[in-house]
Protein backbone atom coordinates (compact mmCIF):
# COMPACT_ATOMS: atom_id res chain seq x y z
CA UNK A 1 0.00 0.00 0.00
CA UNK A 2 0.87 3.30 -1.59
CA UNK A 3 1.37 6.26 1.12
CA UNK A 4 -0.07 9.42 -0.24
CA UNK A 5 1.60 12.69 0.77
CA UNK A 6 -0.12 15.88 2.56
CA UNK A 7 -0.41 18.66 0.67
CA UNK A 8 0.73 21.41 2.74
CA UNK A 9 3.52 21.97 5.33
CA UNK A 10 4.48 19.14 7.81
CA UNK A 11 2.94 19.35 11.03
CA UNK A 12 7.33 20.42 12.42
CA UNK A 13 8.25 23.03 9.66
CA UNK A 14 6.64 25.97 11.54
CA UNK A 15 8.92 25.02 15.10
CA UNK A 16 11.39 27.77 15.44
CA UNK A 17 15.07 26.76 15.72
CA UNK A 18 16.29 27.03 19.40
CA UNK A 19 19.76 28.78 20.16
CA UNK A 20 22.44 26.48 20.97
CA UNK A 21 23.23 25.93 25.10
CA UNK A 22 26.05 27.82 25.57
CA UNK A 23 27.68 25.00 28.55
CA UNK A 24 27.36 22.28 25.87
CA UNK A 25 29.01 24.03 23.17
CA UNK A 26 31.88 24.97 25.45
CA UNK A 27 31.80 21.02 26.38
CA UNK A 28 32.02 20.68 22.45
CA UNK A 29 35.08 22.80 22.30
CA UNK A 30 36.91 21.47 24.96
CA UNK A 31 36.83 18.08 23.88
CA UNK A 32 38.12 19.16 20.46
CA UNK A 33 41.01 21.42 21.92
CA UNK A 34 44.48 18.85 21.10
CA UNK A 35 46.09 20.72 23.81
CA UNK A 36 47.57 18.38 26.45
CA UNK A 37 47.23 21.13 29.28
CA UNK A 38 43.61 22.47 28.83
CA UNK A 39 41.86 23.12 31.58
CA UNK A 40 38.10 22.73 32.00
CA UNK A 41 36.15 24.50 34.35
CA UNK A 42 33.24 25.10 32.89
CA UNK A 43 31.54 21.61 33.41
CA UNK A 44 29.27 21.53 36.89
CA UNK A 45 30.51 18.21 38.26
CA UNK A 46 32.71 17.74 41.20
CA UNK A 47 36.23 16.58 40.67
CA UNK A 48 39.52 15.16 42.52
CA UNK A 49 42.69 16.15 42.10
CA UNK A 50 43.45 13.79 39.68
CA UNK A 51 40.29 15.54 37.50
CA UNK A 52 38.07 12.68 37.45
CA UNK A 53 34.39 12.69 38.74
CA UNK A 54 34.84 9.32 40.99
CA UNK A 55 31.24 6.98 42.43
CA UNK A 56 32.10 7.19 45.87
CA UNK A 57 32.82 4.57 48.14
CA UNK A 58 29.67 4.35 49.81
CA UNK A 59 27.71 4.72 46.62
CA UNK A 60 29.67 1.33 46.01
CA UNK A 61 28.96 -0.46 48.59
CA UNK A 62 25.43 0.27 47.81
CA UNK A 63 25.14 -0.93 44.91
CA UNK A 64 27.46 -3.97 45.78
CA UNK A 65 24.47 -4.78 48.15
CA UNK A 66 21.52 -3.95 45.24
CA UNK A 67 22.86 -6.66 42.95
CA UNK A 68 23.34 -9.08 45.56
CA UNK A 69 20.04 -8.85 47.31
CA UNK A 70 17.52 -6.83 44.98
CA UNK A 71 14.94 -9.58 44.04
CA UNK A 72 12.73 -7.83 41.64
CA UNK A 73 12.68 -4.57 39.12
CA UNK A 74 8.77 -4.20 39.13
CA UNK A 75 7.11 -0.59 39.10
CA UNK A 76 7.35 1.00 42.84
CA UNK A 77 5.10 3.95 41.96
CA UNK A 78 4.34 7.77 41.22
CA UNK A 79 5.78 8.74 44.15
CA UNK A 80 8.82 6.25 43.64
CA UNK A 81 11.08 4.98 46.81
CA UNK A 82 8.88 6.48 49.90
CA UNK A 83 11.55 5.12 52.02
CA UNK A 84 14.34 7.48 50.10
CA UNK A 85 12.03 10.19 50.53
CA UNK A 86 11.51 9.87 54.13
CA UNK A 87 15.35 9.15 55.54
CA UNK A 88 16.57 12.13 53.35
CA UNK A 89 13.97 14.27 54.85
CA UNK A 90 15.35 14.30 57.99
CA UNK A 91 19.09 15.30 56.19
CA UNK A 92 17.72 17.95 53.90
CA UNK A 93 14.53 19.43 56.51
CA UNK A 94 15.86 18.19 59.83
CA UNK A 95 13.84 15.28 62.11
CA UNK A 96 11.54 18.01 63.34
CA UNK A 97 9.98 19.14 60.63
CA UNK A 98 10.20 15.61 58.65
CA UNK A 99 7.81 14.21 60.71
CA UNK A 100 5.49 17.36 60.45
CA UNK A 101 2.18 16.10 59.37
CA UNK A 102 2.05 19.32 57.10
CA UNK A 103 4.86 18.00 54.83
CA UNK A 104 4.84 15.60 52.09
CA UNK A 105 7.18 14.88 49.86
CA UNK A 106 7.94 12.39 46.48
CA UNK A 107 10.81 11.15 44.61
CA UNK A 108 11.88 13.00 41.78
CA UNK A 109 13.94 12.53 38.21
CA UNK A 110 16.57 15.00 40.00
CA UNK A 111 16.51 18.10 41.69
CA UNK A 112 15.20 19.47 37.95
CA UNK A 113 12.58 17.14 38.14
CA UNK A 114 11.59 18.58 41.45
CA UNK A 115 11.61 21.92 40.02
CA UNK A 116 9.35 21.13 37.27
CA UNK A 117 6.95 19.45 39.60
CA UNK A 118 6.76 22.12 41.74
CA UNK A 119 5.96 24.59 38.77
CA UNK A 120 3.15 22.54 38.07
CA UNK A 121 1.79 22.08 40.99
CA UNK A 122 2.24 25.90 41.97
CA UNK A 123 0.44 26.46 38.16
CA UNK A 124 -2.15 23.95 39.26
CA UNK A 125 -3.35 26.32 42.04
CA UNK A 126 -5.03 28.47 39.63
CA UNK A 127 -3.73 31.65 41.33
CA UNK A 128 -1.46 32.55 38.82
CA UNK A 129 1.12 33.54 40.99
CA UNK A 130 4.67 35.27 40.05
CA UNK A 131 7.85 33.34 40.49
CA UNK A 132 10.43 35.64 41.25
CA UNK A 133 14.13 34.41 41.25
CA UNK A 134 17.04 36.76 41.59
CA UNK A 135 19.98 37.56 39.00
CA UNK A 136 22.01 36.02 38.17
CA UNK A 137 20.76 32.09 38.50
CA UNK A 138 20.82 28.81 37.13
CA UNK A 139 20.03 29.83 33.20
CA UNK A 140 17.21 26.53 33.67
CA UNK A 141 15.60 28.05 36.20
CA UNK A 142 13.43 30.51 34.30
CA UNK A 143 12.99 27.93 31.61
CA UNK A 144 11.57 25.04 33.35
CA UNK A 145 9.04 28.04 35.05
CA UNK A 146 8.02 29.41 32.28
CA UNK A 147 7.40 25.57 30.41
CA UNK A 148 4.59 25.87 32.74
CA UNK A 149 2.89 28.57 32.02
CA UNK A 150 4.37 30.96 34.95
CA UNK A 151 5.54 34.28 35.03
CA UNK A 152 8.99 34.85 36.14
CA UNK A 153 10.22 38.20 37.29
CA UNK A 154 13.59 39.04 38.65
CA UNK A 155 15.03 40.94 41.49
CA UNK A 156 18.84 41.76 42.02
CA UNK A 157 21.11 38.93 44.05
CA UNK A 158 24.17 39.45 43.19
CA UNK A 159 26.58 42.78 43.00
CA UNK A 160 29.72 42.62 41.15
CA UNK A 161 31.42 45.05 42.19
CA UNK A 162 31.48 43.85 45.75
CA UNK A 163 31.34 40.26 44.62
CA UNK A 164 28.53 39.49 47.66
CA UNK A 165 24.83 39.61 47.90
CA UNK A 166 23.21 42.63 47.55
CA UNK A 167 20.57 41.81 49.97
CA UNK A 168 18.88 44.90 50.17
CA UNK A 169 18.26 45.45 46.57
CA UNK A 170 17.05 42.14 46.68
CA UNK A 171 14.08 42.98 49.40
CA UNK A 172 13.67 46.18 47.49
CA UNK A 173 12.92 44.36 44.57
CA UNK A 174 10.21 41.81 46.64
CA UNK A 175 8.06 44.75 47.42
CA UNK A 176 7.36 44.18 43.85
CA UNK A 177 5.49 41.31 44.36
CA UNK A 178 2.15 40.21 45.80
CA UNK A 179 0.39 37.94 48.13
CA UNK A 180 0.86 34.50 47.18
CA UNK A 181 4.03 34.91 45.01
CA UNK A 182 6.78 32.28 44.88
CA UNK A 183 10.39 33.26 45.74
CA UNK A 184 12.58 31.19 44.65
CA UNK A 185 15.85 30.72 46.81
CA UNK A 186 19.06 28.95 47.01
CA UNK A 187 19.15 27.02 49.88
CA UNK A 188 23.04 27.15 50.07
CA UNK A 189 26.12 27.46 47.23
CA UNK A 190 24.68 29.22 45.19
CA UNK A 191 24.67 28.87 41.82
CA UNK A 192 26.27 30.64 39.91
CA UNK A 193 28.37 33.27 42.66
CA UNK A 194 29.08 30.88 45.36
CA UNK A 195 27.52 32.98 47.91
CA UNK A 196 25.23 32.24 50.88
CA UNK A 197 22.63 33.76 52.29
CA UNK A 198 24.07 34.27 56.13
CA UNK A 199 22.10 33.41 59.20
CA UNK A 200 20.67 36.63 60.35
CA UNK A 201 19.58 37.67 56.22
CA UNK A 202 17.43 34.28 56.68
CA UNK A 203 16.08 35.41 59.74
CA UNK A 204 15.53 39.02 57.99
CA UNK A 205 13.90 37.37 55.14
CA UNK A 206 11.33 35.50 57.33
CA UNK A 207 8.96 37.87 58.60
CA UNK A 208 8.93 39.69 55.22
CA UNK A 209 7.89 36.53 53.51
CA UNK A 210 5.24 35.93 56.10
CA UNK A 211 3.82 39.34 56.46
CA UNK A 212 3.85 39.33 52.80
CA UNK A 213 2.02 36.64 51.98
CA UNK A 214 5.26 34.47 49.79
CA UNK A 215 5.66 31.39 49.23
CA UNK A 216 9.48 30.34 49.55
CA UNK A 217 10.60 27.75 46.90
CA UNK A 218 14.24 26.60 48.17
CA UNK A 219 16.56 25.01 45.79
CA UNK A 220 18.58 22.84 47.70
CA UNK A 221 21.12 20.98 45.20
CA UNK A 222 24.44 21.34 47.18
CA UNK A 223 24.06 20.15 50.98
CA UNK A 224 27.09 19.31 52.35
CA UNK A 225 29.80 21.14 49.56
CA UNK A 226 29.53 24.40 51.66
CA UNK A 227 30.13 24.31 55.33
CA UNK A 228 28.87 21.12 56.02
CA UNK A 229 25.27 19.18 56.18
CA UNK A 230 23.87 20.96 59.21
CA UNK A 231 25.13 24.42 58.37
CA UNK A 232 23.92 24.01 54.88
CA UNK A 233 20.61 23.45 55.72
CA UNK A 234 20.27 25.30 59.09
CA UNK A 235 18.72 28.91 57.29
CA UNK A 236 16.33 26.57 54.92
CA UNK A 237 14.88 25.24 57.93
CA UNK A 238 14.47 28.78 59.90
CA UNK A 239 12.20 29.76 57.29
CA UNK A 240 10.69 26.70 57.03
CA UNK A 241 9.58 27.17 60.77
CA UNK A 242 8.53 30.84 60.28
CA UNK A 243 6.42 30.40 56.80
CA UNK A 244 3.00 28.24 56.57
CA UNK A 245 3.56 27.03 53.49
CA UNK A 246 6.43 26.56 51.30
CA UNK A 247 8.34 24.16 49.11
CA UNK A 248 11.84 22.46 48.75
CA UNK A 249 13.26 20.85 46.10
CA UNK A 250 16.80 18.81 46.85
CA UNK A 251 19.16 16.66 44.66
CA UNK A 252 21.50 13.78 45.31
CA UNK A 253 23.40 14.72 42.09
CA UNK A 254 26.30 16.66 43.69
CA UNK A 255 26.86 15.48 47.46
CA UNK A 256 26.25 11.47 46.67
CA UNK A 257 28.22 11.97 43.13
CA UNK A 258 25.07 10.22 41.58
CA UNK A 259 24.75 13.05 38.20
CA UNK A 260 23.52 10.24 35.83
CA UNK A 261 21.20 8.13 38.23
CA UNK A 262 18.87 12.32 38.31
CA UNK A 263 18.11 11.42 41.82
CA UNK A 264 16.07 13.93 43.57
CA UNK A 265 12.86 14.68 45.85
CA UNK A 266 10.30 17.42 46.27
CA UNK A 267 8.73 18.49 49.17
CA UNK A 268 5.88 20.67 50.00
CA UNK A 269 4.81 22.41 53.66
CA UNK A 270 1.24 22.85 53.87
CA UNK A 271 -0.31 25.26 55.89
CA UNK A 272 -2.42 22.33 57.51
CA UNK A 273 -1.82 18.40 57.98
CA UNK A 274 -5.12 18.30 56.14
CA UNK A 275 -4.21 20.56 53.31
CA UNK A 276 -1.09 18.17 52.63
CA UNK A 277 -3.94 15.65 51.70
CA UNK A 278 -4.55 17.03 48.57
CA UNK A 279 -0.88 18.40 48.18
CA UNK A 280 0.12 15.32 47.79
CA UNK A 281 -2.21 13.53 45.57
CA UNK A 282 -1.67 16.59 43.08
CA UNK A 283 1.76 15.86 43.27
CA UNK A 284 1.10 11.94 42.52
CA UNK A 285 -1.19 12.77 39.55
CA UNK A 286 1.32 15.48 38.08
CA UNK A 287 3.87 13.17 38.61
CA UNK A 288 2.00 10.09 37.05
CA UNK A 289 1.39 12.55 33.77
CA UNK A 290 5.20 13.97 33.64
CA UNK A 291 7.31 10.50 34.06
CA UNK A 292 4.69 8.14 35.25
CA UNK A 293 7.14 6.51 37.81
CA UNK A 294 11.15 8.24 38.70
CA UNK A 295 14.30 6.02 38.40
CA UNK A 296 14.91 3.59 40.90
CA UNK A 297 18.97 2.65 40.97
CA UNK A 298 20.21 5.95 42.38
CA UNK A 299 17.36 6.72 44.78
CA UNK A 300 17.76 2.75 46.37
CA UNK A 301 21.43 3.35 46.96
CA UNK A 302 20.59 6.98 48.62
CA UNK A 303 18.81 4.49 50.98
CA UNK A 304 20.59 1.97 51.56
CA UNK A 305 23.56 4.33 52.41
CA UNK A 306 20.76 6.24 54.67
CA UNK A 307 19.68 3.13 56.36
CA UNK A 308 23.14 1.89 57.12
CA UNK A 309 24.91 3.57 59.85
CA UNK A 310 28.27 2.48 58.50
CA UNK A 311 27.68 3.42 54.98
CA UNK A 312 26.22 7.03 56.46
CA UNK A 313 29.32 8.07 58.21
CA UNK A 314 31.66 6.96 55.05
CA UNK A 315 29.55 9.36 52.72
CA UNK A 316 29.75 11.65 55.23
CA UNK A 317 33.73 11.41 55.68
CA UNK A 318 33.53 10.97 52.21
CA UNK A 319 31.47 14.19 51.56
CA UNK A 320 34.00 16.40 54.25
CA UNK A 321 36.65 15.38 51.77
CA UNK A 322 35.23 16.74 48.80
CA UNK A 323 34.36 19.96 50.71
CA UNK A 324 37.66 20.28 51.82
CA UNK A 325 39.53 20.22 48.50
CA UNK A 326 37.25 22.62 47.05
CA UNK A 327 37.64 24.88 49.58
CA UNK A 328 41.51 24.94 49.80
CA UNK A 329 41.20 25.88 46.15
CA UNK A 330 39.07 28.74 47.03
CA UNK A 331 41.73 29.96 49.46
CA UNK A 332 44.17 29.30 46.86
CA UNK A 333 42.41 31.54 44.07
CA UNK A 334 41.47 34.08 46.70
CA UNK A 335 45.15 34.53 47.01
CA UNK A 336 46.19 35.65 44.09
CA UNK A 337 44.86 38.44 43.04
CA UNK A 338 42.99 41.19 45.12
CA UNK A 339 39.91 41.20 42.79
CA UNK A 340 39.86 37.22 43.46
CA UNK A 341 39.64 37.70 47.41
CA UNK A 342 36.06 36.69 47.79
CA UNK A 343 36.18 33.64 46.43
CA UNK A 344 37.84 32.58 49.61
CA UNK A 345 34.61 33.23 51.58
CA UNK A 346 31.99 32.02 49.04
CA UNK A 347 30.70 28.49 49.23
CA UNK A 348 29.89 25.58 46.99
CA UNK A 349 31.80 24.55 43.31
CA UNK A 350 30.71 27.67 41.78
CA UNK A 351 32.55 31.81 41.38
CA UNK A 352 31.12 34.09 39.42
CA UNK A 353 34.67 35.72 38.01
CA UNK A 354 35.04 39.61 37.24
CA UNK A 355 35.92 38.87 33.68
CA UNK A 356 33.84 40.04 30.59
CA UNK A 357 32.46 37.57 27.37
CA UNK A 358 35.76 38.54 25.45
CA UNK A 359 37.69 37.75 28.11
CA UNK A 360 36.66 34.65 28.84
CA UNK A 361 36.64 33.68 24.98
CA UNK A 362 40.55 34.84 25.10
CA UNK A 363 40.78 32.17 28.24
CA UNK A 364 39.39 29.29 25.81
CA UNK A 365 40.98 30.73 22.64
CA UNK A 366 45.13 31.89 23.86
CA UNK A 367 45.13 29.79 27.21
CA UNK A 368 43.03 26.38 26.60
CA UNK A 369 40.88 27.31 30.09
CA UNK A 370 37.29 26.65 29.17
CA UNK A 371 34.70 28.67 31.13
CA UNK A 372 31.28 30.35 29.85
CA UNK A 373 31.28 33.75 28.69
CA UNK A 374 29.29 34.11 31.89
CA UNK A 375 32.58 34.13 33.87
CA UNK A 376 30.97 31.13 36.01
CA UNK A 377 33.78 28.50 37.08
CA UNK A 378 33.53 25.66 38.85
CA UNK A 379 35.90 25.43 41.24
CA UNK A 380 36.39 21.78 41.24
CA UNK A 381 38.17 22.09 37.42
CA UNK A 382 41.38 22.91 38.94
CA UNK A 383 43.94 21.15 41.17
CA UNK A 384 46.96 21.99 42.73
CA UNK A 385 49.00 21.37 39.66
CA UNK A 386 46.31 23.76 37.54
CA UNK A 387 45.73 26.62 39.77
CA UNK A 388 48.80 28.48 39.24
CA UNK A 389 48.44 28.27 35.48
CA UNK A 390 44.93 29.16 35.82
CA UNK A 391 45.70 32.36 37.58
CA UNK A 392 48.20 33.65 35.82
CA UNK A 393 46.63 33.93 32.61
CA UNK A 394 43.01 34.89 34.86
CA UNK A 395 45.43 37.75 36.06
CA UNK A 396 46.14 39.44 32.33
CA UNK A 397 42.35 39.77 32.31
CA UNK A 398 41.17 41.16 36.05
CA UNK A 399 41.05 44.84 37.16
CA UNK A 400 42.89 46.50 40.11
C-alpha cells in the first residue's frame, strides 16, 4: 500500500530553531582542543585532584548490596522509593519538621525534576502567581518556570562590584510582588556566585515573607559542599519554621556523586496536615502525567547508604573530603589576586569571576581554560597542579 503525501507543510516546519546551550558548546570545544594542558572549568561536576568525577565509596557499597540482594525490578510507583524520601527528609529538613504532618514529599527525576513538579503544581493552584528568582541564577531556572505557564520576574542577588549579595536590593525588589508569590531561593552554594545567604539575612527574610504573603521555593542541590550538612541546611529550615507554606526541592546529584542516576525529591509544607492531603495527591497525579514513575537505581542506593549507619558516616567522611579540597582551592584563588579575594569566603563549586564575554573567549581561545562567557567556574576544574596556570593567565584579564 501506496502512502499518499499531505499537501501542505508538515505538522514540524513551523517550530522555530532554538539557540544552541552555551555550557554544551563549550563542552564541544573542549573536547576538540588537542592541547595536552587544557583546563576545564566550565563543566558543573565535582572533581579530585586527579580531575576525574569518581562513584564514591559508599555509593559502592550500595550498589554492591543492590545486585546481591535486589529480588525484583517491578514498578514501585508515582511517588517512587517512599523510604528514600523519608530518611533524606530528615538530612535535607531536619527530624523536626520531617515528621510534620504538614509536609509531604515524592521522589523525583533529580533536583530538575523537582523543580518542574513544583511549577506545576504551583500552576495547578489556579492563582497565577509570580515566580520571582534573583539575578544572576541557574540559566534553567526561568525555563523550566516558564514551560509551565508561569511568570517569572527578577530581582537583584548578586553585585559585582562587591562580589557578595546585595541583599537589600534584593528585598527592594520583593516589594514588587504580591500575596501568594513564589520566591525562589538557594538554599546554600549558590549557583552561579558561590555565595550564601548568612544566618541573620534568613532570619531578615522571614517575617517579610510571612507578612507578605510568599511562598518560599528553596533550591537545595548542594548540601554538604559548603560548610557542612547541618550548616547548609540550618537557614532553609528557619524559614521553614517561620512560613505556613512553602516548598523544597533537593538533589543527590552533587553530594552522593550520583549526576547520571537524576536522583532527587520534592517536598511541600502545607499550611495544615489536612491541606497536605490534597498536596500530595496533586503531586502523585502530576507526577504520574510527567514521568509516570522516577528512576529507581540511584534513589535505592541513597537508601541503603541512609539506612546503614556504617555506609552514612563513610559518605559523610567521604562528603567532608570533597568539601575540603574545594575549599583549599578557594583559598588558593582568593590569594592571588585582590579582585579574586572573595572567592575565599563564598561556598559551593561555583565563582562568578570579574571577567567580561571577550575575556573569557581569550581564556578558551590563547590559554586552553574553558569557562562560559558568563565568567561562572567551577571550582572543582582545577587542582593543585592547575591553579597556578589558571591564575596567571586569569590575572592578564582582572582589574585592580
Amino acid at each position: 500500500m501506496n502512502a499518499t503525501a499531505a499537501s501542505g507543510p508538515g505538522m514540524f516546519t513551523a517550530l522555530p530553531r532554538q539557540p544552541a546551550d552555551a555550557l554544551l558548546a563549550v563542552i564541544g570545544m573542549h573536547r576538540a582542543d588537542p592541547r595536552l594542558d587544557k583546563i576545564d572549568v566550565g563543566v558543573g561536576v565535582y572533581r579530585d585532584e586527579t580531575g576525574a568525577t569518581p562513584v564514591m565509596r559508599s555509593v559502592k557499597a550500595a550498589e554492591r548490596r543492590l545486585l546481591a540482594e535486589q529480588d525484583s525490578k517491578s514498578y514501585l510507583g508515582a511517588e517512587g522509593d517512599q523510604r528514600f524520601t523519608d530518611l533524606l527528609a530528615s538530612i535535607a529538613l531536619g527530624s523536626e519538621r520531617a515528621d510534620d504532618p504538614r509536609v509531604t514529599g515524592i521522589q523525583t527525576p533529580g533536583g530538575t525534576g523537582a523543580l518542574r513538579l513544583a511549577a506545576e503544581l504551583i500552576a495547578r493552584t489556579g492563582r497565577s502567581p509570580t515566580v520571582w528568582v534573583g539575578t544572576p541564577t541557574w540559566p534553567n531556572h526561568a525555563p523550566i518556570f516558564q514551560a509551565a505557564g508561569l511568570t517569572v520576574r527578577t530581582t537583584p542577588y548578586f553585585d559585582v562590584v562587591s562580589a557578595d549579595i546585595d541583599f537589600d536590593a534584593m528585598i527592594d525588589g520583593l516589594a514588587q510582588a504580591k500575596d501568594g508569590d513564589v520566591v525562589l531561593l538557594h538554599g546554600c552554594c549558590h549557583n552561579p556566585t558561590g555565595t550564601t545567604l548568612s544566618a541573620d539575612q534568613w532570619r531578615i527574610l522571614a517575617p517579610i515573607m510571612v507578612t507578605r504573603g510568599l511562598i518560599p521555593l528553596i533550591d537545595l542541590a548542594y548540601q554538604g559542599l559548603g560548610q557542612g550538612l547541618e550548616e547548609d541546611a540550618a537557614g532553609a529550615r528557619s524559614l521553614l519554621a517561620a512560613v505556613p507554606e512553602a516548598l523544597i526541592a533537593y538533589s543527590c546529584d552533587k553530594n552522593f556523586a550520583l549526576y547520571r542516576e537524576r536522583v532527587g525529591a520534592l517536598w511541600v509544607q502545607s499550611s495544615s496536615a489536612a491541606v497536605a492531603v490534597p498536596v500530595r495527591e496533586n503531586l502523585l497525579a502530576l507526577a504520574r502525567s510527567l514521568w509516570s514513575m522516577p528512576p529507581d537505581h540511584g534513589a535505592a542506593v541513597v537508601r541503603l547508604i541512609l539506612e546503614d549507619e556504617l555506609l552514612t558516616n563513610d559518605w559523610c567522611l567521604e562528603l567532608s573530603g570533597m568539601r575540603r579540597r574545594i575549599n583549599d582551592l578557594r583559598l588558593l584563588l582568593g590569594a592571588v589576586h585582590p579582585a579574586l579575594a572573595p572567592i575565599a569566603h563564598q561556598e559551593g563549586l561555583f565563582a562568578l569571576l570579574p571577567i567580561t564575554p571577550d575575556d573569557a573567549a581569550a581564556l578558551r581561545t590563547d590559554h586552553g581554560i574553558y569557562l562560559p562567557n558568563s565568567g561562572r567556574i567551577n571550582v572543582a576544574g582545577l587542582n593543585h597542579g592547575t591553579v597556578g596556570r589558571f591564575a596567571d593567565a586569569l590575572a592578564l584579564y582582572l582589574k585592580g
